[in-house]
C-alpha atoms as a PDB file:
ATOM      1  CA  UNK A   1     190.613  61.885 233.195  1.00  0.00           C
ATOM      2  CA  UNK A   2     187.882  59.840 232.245  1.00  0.00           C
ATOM      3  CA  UNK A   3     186.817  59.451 228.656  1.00  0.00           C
ATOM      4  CA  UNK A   4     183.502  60.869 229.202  1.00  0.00           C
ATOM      5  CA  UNK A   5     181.378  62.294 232.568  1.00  0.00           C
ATOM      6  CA  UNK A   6     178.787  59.922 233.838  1.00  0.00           C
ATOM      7  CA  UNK A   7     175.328  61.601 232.315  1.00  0.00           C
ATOM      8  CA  UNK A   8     173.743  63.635 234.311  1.00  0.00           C
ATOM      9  CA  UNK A   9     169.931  62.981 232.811  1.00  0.00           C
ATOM     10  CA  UNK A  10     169.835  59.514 234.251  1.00  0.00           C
ATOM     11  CA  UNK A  11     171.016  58.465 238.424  1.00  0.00           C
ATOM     12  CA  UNK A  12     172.612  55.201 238.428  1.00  0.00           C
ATOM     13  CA  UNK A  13     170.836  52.026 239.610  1.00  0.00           C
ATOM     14  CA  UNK A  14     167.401  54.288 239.221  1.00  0.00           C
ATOM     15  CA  UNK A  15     165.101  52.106 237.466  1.00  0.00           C
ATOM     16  CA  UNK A  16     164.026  53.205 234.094  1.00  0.00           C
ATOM     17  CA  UNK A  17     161.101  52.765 231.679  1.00  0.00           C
ATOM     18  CA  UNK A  18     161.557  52.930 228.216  1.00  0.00           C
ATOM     19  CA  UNK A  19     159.886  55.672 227.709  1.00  0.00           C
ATOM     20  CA  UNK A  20     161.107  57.564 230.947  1.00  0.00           C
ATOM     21  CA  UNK A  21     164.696  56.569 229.241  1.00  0.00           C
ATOM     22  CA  UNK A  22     163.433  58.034 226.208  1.00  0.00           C
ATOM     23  CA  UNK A  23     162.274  60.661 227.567  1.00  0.00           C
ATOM     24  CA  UNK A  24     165.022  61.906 229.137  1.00  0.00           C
ATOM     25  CA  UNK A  25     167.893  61.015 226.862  1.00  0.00           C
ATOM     26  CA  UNK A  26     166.086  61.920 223.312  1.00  0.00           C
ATOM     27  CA  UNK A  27     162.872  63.556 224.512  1.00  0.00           C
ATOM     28  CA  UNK A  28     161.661  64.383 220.522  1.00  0.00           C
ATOM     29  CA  UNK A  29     162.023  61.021 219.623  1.00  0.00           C
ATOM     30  CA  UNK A  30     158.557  58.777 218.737  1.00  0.00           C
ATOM     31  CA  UNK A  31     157.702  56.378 221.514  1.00  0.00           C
ATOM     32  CA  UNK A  32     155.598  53.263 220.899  1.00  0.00           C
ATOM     33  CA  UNK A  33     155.264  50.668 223.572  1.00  0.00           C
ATOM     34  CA  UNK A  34     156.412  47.266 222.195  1.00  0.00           C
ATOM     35  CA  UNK A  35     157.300  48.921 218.639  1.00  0.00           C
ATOM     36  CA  UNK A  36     159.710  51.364 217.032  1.00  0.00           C
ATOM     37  CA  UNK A  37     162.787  52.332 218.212  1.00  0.00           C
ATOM     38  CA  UNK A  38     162.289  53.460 221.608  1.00  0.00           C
ATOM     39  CA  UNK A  39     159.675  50.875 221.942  1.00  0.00           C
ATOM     40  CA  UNK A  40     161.592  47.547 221.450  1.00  0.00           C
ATOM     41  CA  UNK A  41     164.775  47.655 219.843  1.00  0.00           C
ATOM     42  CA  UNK A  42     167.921  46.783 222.598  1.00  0.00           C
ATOM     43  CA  UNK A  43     170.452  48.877 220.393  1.00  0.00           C
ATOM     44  CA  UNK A  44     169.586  52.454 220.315  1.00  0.00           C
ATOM     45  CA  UNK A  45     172.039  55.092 218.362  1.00  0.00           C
ATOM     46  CA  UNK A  46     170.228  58.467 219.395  1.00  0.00           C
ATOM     47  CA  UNK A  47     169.533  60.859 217.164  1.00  0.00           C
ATOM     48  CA  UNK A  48     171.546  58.185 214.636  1.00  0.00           C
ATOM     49  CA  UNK A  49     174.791  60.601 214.751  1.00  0.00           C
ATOM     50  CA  UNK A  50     176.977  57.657 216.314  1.00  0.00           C
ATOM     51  CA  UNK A  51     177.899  59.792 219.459  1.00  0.00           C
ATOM     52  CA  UNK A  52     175.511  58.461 221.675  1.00  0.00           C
ATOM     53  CA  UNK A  53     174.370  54.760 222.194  1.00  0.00           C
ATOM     54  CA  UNK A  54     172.028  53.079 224.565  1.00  0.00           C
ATOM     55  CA  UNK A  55     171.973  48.971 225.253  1.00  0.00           C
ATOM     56  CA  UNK A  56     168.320  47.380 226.445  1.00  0.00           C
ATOM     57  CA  UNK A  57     169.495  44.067 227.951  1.00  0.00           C
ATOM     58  CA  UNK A  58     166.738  41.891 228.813  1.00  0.00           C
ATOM     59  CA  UNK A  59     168.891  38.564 230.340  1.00  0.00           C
ATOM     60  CA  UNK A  60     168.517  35.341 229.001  1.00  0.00           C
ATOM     61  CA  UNK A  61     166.550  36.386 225.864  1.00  0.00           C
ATOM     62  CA  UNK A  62     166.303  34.519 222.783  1.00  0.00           C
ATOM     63  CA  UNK A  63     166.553  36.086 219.330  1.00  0.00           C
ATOM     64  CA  UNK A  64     167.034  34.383 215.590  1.00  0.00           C
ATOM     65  CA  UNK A  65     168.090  31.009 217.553  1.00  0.00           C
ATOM     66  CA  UNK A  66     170.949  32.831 219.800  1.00  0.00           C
ATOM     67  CA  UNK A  67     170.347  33.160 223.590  1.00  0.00           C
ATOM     68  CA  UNK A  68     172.390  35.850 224.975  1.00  0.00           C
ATOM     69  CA  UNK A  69     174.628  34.608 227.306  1.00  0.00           C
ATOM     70  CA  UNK A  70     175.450  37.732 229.089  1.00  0.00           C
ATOM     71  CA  UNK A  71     175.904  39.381 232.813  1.00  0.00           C
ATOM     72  CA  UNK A  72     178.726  41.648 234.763  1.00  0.00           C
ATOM     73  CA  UNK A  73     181.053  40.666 236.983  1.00  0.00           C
ATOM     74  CA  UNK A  74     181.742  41.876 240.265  1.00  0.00           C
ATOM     75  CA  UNK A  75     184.324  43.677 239.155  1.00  0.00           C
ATOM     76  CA  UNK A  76     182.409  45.981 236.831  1.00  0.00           C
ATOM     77  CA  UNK A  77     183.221  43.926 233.516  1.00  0.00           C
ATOM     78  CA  UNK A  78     180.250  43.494 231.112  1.00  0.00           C
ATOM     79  CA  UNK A  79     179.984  40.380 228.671  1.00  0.00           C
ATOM     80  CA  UNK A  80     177.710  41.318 226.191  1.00  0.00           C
ATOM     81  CA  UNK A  81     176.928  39.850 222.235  1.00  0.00           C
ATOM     82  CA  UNK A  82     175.692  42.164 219.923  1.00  0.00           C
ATOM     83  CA  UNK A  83     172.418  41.612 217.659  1.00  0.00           C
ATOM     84  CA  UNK A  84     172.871  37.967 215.951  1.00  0.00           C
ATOM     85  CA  UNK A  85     172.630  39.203 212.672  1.00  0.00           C
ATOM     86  CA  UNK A  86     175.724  41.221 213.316  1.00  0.00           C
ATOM     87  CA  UNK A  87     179.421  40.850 211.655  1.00  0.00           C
ATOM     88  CA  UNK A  88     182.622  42.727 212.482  1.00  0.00           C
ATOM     89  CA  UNK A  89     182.006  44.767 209.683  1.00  0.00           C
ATOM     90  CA  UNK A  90     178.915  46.184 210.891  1.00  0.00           C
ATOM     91  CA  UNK A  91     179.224  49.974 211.336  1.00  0.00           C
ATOM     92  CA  UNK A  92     177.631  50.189 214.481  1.00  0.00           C
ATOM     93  CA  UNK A  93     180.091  47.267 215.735  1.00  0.00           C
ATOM     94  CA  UNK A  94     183.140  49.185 214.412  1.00  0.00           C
ATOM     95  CA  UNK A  95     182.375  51.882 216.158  1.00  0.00           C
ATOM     96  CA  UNK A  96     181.688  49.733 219.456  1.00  0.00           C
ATOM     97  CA  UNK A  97     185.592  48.967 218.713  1.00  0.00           C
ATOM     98  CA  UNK A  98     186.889  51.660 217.884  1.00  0.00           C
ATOM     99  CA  UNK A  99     185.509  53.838 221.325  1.00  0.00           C
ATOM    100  CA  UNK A 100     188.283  55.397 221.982  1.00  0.00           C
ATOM    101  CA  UNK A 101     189.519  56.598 219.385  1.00  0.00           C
ATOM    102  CA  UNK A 102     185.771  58.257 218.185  1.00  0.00           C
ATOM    103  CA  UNK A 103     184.422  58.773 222.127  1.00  0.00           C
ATOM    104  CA  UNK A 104     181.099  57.511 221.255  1.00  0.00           C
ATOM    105  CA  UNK A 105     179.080  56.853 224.741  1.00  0.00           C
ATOM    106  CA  UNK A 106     177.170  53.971 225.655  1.00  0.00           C
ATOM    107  CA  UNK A 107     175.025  53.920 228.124  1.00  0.00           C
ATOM    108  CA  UNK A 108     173.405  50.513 230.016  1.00  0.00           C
ATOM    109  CA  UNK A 109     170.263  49.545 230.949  1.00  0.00           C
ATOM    110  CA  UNK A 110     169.743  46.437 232.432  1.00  0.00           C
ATOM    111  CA  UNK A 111     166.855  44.023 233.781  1.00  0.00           C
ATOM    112  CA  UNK A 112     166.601  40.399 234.128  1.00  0.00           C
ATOM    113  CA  UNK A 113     162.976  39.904 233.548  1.00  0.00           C
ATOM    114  CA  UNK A 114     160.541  41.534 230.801  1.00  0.00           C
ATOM    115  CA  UNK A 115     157.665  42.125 234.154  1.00  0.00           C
ATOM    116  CA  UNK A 116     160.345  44.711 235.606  1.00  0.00           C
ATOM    117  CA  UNK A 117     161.779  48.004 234.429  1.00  0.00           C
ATOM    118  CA  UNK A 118     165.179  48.502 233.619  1.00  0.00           C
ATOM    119  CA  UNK A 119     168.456  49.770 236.035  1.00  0.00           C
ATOM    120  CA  UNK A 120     170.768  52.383 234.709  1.00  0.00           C
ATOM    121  CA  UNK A 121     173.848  50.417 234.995  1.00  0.00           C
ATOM    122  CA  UNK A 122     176.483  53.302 234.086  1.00  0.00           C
ATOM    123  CA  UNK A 123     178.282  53.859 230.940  1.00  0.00           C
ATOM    124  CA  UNK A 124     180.587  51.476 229.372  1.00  0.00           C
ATOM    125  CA  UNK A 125     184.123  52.010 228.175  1.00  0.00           C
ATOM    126  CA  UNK A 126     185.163  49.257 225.654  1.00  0.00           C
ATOM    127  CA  UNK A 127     187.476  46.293 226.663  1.00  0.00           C
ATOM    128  CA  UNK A 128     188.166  44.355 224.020  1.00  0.00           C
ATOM    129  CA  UNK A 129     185.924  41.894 221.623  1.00  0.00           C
ATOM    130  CA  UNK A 130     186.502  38.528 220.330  1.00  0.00           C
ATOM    131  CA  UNK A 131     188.435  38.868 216.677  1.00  0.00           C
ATOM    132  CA  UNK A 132     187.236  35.760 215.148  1.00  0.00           C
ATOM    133  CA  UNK A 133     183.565  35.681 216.166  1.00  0.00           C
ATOM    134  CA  UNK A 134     180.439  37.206 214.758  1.00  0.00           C
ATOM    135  CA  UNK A 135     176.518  36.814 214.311  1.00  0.00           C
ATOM    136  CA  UNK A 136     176.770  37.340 217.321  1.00  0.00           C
ATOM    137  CA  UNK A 137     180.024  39.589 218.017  1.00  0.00           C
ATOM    138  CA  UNK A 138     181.072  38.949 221.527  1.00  0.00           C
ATOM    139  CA  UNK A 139     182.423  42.168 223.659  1.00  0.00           C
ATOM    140  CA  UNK A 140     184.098  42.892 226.742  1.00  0.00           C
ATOM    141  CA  UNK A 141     183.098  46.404 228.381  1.00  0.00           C
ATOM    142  CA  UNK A 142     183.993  48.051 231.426  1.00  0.00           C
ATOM    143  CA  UNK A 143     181.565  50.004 233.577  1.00  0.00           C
ATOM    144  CA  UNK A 144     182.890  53.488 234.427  1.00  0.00           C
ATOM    145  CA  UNK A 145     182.085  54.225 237.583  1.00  0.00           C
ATOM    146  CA  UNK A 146     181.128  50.836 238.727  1.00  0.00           C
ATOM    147  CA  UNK A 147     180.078  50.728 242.646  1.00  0.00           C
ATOM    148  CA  UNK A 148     179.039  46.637 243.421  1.00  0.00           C
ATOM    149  CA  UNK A 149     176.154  46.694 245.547  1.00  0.00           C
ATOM    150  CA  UNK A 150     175.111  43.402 246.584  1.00  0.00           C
ATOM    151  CA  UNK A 151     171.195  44.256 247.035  1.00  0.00           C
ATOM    152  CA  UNK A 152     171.551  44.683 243.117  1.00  0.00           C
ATOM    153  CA  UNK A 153     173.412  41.162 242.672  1.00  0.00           C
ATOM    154  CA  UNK A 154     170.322  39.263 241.268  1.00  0.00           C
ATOM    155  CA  UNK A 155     169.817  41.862 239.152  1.00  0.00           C
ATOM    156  CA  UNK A 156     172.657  42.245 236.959  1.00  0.00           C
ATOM    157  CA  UNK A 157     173.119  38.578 236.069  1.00  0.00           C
ATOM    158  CA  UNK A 158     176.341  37.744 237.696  1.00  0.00           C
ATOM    159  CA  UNK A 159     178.713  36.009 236.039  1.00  0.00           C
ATOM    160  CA  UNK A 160     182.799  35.412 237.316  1.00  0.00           C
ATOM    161  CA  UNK A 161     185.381  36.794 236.466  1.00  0.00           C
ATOM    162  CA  UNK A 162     188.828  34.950 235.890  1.00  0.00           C
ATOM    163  CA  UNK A 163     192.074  35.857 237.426  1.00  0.00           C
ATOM    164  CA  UNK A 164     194.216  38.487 235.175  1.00  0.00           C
ATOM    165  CA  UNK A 165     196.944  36.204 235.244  1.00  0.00           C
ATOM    166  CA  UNK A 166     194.971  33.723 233.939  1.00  0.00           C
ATOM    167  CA  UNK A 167     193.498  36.206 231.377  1.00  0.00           C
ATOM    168  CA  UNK A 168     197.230  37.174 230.128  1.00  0.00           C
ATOM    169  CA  UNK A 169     197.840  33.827 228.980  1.00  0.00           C
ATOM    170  CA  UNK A 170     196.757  31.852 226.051  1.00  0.00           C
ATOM    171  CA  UNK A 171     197.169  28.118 228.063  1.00  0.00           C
ATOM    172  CA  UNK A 172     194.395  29.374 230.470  1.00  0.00           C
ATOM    173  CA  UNK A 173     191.761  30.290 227.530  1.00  0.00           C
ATOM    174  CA  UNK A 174     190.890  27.099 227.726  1.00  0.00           C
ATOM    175  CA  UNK A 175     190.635  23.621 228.983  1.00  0.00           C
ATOM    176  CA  UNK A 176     191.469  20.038 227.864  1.00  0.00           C
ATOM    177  CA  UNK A 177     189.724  16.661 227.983  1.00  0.00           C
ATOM    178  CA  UNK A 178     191.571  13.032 227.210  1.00  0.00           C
ATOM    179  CA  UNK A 179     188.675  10.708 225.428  1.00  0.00           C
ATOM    180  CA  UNK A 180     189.783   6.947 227.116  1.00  0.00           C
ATOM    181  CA  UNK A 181     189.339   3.913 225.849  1.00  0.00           C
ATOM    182  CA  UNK A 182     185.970   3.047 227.580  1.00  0.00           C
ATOM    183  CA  UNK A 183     184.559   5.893 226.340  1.00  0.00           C
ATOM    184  CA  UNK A 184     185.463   5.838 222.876  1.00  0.00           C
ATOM    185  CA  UNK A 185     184.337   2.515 222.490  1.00  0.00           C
ATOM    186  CA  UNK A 186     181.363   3.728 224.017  1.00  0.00           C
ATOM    187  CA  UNK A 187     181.140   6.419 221.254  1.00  0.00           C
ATOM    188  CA  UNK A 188     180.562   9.319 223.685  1.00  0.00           C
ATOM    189  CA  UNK A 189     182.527  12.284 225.421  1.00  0.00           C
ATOM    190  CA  UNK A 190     182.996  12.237 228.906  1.00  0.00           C
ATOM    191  CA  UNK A 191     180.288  13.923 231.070  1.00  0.00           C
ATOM    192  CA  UNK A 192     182.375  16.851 232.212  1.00  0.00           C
ATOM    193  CA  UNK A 193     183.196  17.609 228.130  1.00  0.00           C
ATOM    194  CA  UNK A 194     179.040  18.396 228.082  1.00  0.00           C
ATOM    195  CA  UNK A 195     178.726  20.153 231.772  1.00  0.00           C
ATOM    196  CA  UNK A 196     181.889  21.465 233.178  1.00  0.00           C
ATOM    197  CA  UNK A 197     183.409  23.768 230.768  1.00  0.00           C
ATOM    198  CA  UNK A 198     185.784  25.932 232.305  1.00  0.00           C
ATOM    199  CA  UNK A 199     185.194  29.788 231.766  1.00  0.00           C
ATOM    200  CA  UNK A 200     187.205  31.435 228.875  1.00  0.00           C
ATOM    201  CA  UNK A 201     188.536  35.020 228.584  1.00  0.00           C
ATOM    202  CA  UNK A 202     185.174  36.901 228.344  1.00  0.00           C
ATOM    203  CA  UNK A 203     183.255  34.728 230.953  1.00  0.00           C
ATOM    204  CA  UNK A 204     181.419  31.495 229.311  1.00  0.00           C
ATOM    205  CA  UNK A 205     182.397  29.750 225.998  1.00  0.00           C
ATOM    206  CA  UNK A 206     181.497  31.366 222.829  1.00  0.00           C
ATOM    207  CA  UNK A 207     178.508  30.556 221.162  1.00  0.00           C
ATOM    208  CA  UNK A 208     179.716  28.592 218.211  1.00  0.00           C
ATOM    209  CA  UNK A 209     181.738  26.343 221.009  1.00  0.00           C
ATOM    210  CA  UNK A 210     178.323  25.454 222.801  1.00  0.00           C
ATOM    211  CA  UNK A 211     177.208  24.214 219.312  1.00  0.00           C
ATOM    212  CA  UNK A 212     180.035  21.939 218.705  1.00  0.00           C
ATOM    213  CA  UNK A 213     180.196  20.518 222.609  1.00  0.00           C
ATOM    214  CA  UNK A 214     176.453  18.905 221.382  1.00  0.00           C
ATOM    215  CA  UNK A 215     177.881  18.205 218.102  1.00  0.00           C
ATOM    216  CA  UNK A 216     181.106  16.038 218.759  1.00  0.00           C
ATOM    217  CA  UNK A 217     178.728  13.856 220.766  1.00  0.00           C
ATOM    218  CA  UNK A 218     176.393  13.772 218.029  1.00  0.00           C
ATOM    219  CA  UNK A 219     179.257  12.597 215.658  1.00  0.00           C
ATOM    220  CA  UNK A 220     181.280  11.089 217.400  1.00  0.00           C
ATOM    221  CA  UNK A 221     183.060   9.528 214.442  1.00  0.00           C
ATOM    222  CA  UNK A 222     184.632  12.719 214.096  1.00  0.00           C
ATOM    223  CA  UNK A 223     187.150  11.774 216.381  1.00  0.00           C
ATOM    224  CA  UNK A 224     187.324   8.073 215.285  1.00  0.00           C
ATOM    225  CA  UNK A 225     188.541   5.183 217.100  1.00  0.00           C
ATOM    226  CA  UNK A 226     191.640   6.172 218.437  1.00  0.00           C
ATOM    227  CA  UNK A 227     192.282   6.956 222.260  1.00  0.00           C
ATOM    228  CA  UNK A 228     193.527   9.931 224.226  1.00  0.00           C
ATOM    229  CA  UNK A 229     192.502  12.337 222.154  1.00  0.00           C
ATOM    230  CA  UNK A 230     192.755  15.663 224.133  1.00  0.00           C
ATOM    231  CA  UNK A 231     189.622  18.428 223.142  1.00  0.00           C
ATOM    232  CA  UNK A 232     190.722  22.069 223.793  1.00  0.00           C
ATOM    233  CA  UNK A 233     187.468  24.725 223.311  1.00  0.00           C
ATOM    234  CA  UNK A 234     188.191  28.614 222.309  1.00  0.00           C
ATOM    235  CA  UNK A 235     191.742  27.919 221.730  1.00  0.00           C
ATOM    236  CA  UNK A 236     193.669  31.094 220.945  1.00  0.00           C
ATOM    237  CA  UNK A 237     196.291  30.547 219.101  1.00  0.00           C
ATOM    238  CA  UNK A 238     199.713  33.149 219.700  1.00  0.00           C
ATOM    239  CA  UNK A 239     198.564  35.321 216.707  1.00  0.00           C
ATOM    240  CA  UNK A 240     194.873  36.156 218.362  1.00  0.00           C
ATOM    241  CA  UNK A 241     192.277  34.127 216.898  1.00  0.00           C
ATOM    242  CA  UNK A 242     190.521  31.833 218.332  1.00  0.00           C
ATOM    243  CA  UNK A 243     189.657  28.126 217.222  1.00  0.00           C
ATOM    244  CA  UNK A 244     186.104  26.845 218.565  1.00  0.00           C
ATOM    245  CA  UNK A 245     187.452  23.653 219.082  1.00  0.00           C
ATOM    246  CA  UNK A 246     190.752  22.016 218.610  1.00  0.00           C
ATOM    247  CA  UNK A 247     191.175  18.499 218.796  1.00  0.00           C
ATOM    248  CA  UNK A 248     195.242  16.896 219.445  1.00  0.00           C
ATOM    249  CA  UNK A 249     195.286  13.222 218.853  1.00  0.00           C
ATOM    250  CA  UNK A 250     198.075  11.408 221.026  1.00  0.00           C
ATOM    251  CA  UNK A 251     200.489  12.034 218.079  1.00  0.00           C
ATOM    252  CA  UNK A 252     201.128  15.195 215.447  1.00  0.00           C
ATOM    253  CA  UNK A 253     197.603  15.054 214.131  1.00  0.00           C
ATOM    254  CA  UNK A 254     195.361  18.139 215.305  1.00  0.00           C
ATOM    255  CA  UNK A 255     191.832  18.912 214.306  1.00  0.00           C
ATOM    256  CA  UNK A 256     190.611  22.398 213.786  1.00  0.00           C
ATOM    257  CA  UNK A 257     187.011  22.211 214.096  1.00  0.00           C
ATOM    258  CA  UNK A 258     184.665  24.832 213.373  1.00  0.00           C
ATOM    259  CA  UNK A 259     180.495  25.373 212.664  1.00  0.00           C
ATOM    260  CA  UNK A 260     178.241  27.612 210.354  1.00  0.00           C
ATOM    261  CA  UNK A 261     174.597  27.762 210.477  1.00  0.00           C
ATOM    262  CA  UNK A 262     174.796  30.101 207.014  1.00  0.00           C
ATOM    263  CA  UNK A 263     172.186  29.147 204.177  1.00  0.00           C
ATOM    264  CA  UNK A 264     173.807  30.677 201.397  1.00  0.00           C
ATOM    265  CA  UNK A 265     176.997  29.494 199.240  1.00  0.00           C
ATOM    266  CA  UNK A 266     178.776  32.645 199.479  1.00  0.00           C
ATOM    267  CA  UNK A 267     178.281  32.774 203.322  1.00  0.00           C
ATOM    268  CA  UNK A 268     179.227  29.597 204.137  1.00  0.00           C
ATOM    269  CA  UNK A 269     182.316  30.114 201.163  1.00  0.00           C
ATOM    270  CA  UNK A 270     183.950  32.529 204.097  1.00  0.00           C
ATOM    271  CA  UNK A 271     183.079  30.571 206.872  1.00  0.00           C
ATOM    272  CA  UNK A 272     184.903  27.827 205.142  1.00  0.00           C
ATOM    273  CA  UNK A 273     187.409  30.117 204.713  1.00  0.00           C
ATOM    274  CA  UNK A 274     187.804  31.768 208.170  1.00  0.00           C
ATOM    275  CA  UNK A 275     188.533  27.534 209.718  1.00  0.00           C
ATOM    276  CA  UNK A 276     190.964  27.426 207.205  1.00  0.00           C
ATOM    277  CA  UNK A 277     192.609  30.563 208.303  1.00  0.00           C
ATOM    278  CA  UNK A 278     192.863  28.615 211.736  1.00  0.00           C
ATOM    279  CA  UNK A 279     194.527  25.838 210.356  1.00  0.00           C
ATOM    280  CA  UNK A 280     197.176  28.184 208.891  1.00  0.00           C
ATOM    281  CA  UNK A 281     197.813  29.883 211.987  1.00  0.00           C
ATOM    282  CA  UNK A 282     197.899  26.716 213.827  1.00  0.00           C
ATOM    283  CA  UNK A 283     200.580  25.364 211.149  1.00  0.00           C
ATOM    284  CA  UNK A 284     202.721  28.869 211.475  1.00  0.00           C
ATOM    285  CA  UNK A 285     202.581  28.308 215.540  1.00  0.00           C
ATOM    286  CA  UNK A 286     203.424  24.603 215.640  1.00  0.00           C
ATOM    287  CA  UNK A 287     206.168  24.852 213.002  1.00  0.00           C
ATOM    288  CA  UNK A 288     204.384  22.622 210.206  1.00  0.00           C
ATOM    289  CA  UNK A 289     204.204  23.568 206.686  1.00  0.00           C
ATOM    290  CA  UNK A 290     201.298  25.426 205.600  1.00  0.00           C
ATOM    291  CA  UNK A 291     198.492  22.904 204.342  1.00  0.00           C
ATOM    292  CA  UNK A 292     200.286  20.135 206.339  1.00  0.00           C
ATOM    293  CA  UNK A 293     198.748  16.635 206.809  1.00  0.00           C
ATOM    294  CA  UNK A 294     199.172  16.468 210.259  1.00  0.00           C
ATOM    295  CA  UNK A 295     196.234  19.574 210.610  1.00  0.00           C
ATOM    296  CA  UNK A 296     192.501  18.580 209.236  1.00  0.00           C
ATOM    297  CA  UNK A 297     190.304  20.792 209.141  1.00  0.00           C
ATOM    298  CA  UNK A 298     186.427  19.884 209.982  1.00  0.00           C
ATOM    299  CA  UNK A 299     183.475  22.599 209.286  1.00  0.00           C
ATOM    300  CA  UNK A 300     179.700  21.351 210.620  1.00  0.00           C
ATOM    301  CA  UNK A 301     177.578  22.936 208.447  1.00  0.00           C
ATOM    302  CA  UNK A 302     173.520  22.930 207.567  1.00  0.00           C
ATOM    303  CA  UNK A 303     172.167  19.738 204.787  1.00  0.00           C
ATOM    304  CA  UNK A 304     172.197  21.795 200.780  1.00  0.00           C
ATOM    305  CA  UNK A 305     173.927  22.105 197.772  1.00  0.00           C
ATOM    306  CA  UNK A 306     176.474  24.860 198.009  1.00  0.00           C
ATOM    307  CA  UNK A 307     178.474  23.533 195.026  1.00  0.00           C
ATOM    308  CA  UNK A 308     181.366  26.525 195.588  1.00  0.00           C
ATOM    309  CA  UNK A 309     181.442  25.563 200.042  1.00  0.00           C
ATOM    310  CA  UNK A 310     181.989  21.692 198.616  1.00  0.00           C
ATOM    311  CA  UNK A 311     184.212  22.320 195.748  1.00  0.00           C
ATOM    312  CA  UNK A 312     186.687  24.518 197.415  1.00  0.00           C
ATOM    313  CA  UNK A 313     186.459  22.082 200.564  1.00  0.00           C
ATOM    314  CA  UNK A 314     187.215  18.992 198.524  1.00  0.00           C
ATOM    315  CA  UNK A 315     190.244  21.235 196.917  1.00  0.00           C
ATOM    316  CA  UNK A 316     191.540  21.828 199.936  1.00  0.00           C
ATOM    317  CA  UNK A 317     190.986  18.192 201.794  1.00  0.00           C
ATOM    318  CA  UNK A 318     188.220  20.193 204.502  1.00  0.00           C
ATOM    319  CA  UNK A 319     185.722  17.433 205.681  1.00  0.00           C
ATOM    320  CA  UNK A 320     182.186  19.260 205.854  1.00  0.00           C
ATOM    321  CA  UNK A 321     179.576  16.972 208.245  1.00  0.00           C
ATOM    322  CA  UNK A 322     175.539  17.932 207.215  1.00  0.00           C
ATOM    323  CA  UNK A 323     173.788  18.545 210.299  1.00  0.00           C
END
């Protein structure tokens, strides 16, 4: 039994207008092209009651300095990032989560230019999200109901999917590069570090990962002079979270590397706390004592004063490098 009927107001694949959405899925709602809710906004909760949800993707949009890297596979699966302003405390994102449980629906409409209307994808039943990410929060969804018709391929932004028995294990999350000698003394990453990142659980690397790829080769005196080092992007470690980038020299030493674009102290206090929660994890997996020298810990972070981020870095040996 599914969790809830496909919706009878809109025929899948139709195209869709906003306000021929609106008009049949909250028909007393205001409509104002290019303002309001109806108008603009990509998250609608209808009638705000938290039962009924509707996604506006627009592909390869822009927003706050975050472009949405989204699409579906073939089989059905949606990767999608919520609004970057977003946390995992968000109620709206909770309530993505918890799906199940509270049988909200969420329906999809999809386009992949602003000049054309929108396709009524089908609704989506939740997958799973990524635990350790937010502003964006990365999800998984499944469409119920999902035909693939390939006259619609160009229009749903298709992205691969991997293998489930890759997905199942944490040592195909993600992939590993050896720095040589030439190219340290060279002080840059290989080419295929920059352009031929393997695809993680949940299609292409996270967001925060695509920052640090362009700024390890910025800084490349983050991984100093020694060679061999190995660079493994959206490692997940055995308890479930997942480290941007983690960095094995040839011996015990590891680097868990992380980045925050925050502009306040107390925001970037729990960022700084959240890589250090990797390091722990990463400790408790490998079988080193908590706060162990063999484990640095490196947080990229925006040029300011943020006298409690420093302080409680210095405390705790973090190295924070101003971008």
């Amino acid at each position: 039994m599914k969790m809830f009927d496909l919706m009878p107001e809109l025929t899948l694949y139709k195209e869709y207008s906003r306000k021929e959405a609106r008009d049949l899925l909250d028909p007393t709602a205001d409509y104002t092209p290019g303002a309001g809710t109806w108008g603009i906004s990509g998250i609608i909760n209808i009638q705000s009651d938290y039962k009924h949800f509707v996604f506006f993707v627009t592909y390869g949009q822009k927003q706050s300095g975050h472009i949405f890297d989204e699409g579906i596979t073939k089989e059905g699966i949606l990767q999608w990032q919520s609004q970057p302003s977003q946390t995992l405390r968000d109620k709206r994102v909770s309530h993505w989560i918890n799906q199940k449980n509270n049988g909200c629906r969420i329906s999809l409409l999809v386009r992949n230019s602003k000049n054309k209307p929108y396709i009524y994808a089908g609704d989506l039943s939740y997958v799973r999200h990524a635990k350790n990410t937010e502003r964006p929060v990365w999800f998984s969804f499944q469409l119920i109901n999902w035909r693939y018709l390939p006259q619609l391929h160009s229009e749903i932004n298709p992205i691969k999917q991997q293998p489930r028995s890759e997905q199942s294990s944490p040592n195909h999350r993600h992939r590993t590069y050896v720095v040589s000698e030439q190219e340290m003394q060279d002080g840059t990453l290989p080419k295929s570090v920059l352009k031929q990142q393997e695809e993680p659980i949940g299609g292409a690397l996270t967001w925060e990962s695509k920052q640090l790829k362009d700024l390890i080769d910025i800084h490349p005196e983050i991984l100093g002079v020694e060679e061999g080092k190995e660079l493994d992007f959206d490692y997940e470690t055995t308890l479930g979270s997942v480290i941007p980038l983690l960095i094995h020299a040839p011996g015990k030493e590891k680097f868990v590397v992380g980045f925050s674009d925050c502009n306040h102290d107390g925001d970037l206090f729990r960022e700084l706390g959240r890589v250090i929660g990797y390091s722990v994890e990463l400790a408790m997996e490998l079988g080193e004592t908590i706060g162990s020298h063999n484990i640095k810990v490196v947080l990229f972070i925006k040029s300011g004063e943020f006298p409690v981020t420093r302080g409680t870095a210095k405390k705790h040996n973090v190295l924070l490098v101003d971008i």
